[in-house]
N, C-alpha and C. Protein backbone atom coordinates (compact mmCIF):
# COMPACT_ATOMS: atom_id res chain seq x y z
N UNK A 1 0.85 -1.17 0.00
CA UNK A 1 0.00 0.00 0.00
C UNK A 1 0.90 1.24 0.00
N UNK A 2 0.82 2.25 -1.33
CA UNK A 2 2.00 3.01 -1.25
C UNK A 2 0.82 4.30 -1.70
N UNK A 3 1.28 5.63 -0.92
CA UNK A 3 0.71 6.72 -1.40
C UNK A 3 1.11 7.21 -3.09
N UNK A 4 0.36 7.71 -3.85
CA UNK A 4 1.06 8.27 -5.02
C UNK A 4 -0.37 8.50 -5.68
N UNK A 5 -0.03 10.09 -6.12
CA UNK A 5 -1.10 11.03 -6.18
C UNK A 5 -0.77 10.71 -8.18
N UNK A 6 0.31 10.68 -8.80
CA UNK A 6 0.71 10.60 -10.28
C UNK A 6 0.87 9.06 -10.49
N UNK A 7 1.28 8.02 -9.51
CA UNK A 7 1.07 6.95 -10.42
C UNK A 7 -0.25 6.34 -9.95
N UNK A 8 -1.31 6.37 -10.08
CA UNK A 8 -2.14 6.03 -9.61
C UNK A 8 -3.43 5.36 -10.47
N UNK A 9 -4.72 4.29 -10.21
CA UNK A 9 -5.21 3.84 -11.36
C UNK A 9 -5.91 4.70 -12.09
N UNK A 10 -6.26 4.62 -13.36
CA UNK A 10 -6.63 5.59 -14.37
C UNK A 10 -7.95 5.88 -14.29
N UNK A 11 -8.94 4.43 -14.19
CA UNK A 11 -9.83 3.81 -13.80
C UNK A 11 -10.65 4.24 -12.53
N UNK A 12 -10.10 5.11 -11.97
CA UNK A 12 -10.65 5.45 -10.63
C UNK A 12 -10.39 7.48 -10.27
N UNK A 13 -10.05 7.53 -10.94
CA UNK A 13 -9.31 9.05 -10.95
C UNK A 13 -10.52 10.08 -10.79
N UNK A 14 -12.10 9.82 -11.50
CA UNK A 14 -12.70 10.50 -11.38
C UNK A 14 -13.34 10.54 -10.27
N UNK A 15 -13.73 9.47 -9.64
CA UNK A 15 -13.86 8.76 -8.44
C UNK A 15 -13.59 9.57 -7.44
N UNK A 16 -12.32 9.66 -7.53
CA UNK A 16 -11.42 10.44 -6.27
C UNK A 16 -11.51 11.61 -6.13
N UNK A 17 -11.52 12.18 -7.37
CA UNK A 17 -11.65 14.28 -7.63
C UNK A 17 -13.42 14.34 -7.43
N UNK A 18 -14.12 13.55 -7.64
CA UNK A 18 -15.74 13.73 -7.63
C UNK A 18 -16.09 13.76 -5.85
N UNK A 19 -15.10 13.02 -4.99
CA UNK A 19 -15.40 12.55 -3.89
C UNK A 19 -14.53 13.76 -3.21
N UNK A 20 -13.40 14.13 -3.30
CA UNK A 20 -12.52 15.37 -2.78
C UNK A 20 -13.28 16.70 -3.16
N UNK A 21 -14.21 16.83 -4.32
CA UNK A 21 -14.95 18.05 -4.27
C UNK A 21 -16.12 17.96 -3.45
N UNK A 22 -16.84 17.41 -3.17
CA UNK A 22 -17.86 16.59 -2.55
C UNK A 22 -17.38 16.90 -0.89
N UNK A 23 -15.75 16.71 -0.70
CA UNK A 23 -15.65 17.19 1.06
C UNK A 23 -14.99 18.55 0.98
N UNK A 24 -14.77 19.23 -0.10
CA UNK A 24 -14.95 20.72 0.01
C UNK A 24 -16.07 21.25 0.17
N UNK A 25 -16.92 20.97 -1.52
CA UNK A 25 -17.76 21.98 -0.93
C UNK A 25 -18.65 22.09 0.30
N UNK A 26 -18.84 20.88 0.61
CA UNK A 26 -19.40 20.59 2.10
C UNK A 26 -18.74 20.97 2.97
N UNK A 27 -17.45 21.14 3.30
CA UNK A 27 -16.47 22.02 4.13
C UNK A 27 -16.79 23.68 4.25
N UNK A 28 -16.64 24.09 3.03
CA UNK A 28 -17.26 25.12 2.94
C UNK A 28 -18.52 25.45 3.16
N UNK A 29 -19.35 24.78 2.65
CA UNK A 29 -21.09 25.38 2.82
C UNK A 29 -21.35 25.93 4.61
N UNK A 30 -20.42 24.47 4.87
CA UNK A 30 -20.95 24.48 6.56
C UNK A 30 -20.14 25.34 7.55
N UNK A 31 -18.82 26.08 7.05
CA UNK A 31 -18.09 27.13 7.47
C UNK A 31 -19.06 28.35 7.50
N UNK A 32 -19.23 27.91 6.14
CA UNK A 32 -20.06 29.59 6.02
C UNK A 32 -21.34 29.35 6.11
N UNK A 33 -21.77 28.66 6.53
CA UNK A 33 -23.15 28.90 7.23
C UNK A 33 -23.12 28.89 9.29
N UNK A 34 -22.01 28.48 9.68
CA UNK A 34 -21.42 28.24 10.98
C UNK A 34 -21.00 29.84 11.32
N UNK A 35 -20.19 30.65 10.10
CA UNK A 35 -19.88 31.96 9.61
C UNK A 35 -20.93 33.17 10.35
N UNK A 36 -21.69 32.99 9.16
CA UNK A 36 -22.42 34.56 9.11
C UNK A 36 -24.13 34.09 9.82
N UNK A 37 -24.41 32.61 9.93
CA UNK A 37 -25.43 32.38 10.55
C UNK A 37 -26.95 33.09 10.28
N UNK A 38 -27.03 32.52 8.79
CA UNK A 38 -27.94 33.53 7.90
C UNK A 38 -29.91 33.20 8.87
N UNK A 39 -30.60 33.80 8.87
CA UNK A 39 -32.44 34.00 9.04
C UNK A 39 -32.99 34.15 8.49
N UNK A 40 -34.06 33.70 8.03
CA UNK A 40 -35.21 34.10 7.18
C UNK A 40 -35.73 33.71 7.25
N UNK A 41 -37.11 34.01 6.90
CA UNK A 41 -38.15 33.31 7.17
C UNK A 41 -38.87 32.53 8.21
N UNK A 42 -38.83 31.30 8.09
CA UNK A 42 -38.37 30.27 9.42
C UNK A 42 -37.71 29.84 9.66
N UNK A 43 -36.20 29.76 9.22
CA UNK A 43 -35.03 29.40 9.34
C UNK A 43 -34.41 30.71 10.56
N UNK A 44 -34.14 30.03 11.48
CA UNK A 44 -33.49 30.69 12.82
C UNK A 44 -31.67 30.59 12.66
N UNK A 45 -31.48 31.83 13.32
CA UNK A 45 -30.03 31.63 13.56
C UNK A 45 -29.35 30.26 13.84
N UNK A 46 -29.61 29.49 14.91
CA UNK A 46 -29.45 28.50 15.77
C UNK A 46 -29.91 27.10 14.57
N UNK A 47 -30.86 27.46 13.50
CA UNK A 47 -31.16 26.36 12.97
C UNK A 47 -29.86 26.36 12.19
N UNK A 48 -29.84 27.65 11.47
CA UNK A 48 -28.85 27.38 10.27
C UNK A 48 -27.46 26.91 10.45
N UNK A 49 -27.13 27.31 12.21
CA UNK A 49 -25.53 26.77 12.79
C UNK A 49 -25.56 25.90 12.69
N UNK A 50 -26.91 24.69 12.93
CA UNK A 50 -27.04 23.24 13.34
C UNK A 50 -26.81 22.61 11.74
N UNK A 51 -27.66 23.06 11.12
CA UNK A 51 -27.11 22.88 9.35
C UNK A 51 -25.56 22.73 9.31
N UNK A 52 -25.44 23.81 9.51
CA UNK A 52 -23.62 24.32 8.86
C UNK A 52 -22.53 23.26 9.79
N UNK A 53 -22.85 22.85 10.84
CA UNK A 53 -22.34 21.41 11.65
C UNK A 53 -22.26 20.80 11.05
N UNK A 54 -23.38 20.22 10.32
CA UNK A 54 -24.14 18.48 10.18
C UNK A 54 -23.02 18.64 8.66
N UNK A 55 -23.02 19.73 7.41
CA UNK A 55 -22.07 19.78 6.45
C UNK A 55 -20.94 19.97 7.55
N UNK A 56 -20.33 20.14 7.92
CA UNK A 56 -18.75 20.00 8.20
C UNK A 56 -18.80 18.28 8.87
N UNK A 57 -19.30 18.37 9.36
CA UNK A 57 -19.47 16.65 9.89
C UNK A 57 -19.61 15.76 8.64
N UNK A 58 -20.30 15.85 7.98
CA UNK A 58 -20.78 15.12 6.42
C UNK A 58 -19.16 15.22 6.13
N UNK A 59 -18.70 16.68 5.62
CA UNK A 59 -17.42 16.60 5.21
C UNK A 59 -16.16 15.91 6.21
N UNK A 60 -16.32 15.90 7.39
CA UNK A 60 -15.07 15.26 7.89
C UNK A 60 -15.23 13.69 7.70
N UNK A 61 -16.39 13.42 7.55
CA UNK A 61 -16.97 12.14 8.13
C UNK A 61 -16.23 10.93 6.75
N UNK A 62 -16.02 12.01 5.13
CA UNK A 62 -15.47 11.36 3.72
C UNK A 62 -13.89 11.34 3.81
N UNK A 63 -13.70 12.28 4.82
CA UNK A 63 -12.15 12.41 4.70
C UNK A 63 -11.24 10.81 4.50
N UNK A 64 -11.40 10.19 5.80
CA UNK A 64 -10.88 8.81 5.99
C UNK A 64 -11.10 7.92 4.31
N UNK A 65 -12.05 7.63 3.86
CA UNK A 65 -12.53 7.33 2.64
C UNK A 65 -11.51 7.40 1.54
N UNK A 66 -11.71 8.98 1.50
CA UNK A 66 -10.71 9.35 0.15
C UNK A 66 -9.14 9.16 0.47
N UNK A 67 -8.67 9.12 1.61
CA UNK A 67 -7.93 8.65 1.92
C UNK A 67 -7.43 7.53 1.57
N UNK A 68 -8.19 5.94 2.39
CA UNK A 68 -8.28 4.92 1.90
C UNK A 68 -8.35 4.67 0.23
N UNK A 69 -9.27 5.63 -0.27
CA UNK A 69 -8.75 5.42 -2.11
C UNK A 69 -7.79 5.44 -2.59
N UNK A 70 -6.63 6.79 -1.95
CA UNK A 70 -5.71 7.45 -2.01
C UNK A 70 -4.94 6.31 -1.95
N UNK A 71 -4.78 5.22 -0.73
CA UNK A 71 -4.00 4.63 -0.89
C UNK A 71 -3.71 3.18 -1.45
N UNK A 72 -4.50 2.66 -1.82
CA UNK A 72 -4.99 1.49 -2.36
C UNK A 72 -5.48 1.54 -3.95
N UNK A 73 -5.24 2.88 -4.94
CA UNK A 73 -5.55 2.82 -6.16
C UNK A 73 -4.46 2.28 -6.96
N UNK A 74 -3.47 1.40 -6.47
CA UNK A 74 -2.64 1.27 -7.44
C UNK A 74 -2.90 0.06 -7.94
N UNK A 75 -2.61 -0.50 -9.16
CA UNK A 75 -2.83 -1.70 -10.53
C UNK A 75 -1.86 -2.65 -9.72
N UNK A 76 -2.91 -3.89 -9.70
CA UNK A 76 -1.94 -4.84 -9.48
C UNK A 76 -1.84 -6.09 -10.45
């Protein structure tokens, strides 16, 4: 099991960038909703923090994952 971001399977490449954008933007959404803690309507301060958690949690929760892809994509 060897890390390597360039030799890696070909076969799986989209996989990995589809799943690494996937724990950004969820990183982000839930920063910035944790951030500026938007209201409206019926959406409460306190609701939208609890939102902006549950995405950073979602996002930490893929980290290990892409990881594990990371290291196990090589051709055998």
């Amino acid at each position: 099991m060897k890390f390597s971001l360039i030799k890696n399977d070909k076969s799986t490449f989209w996989d990995e960038v589809i799943m690494g954008i996937m724990i950004l933007v969820s990183l982000i959404i839930g920063a910035l909703l944790i951030l500026y803690k938007p209201s409206f309507w019926i959406i409460s301060q306190g609701f939208s923090t609890l939102i902006g958690l549950l995405f950073v949690i979602y996002g930490i929760m893929f980290i290990p994952g892409l990881i594990y892809r990371l290291m196990t994509n090589d051709r055998k």
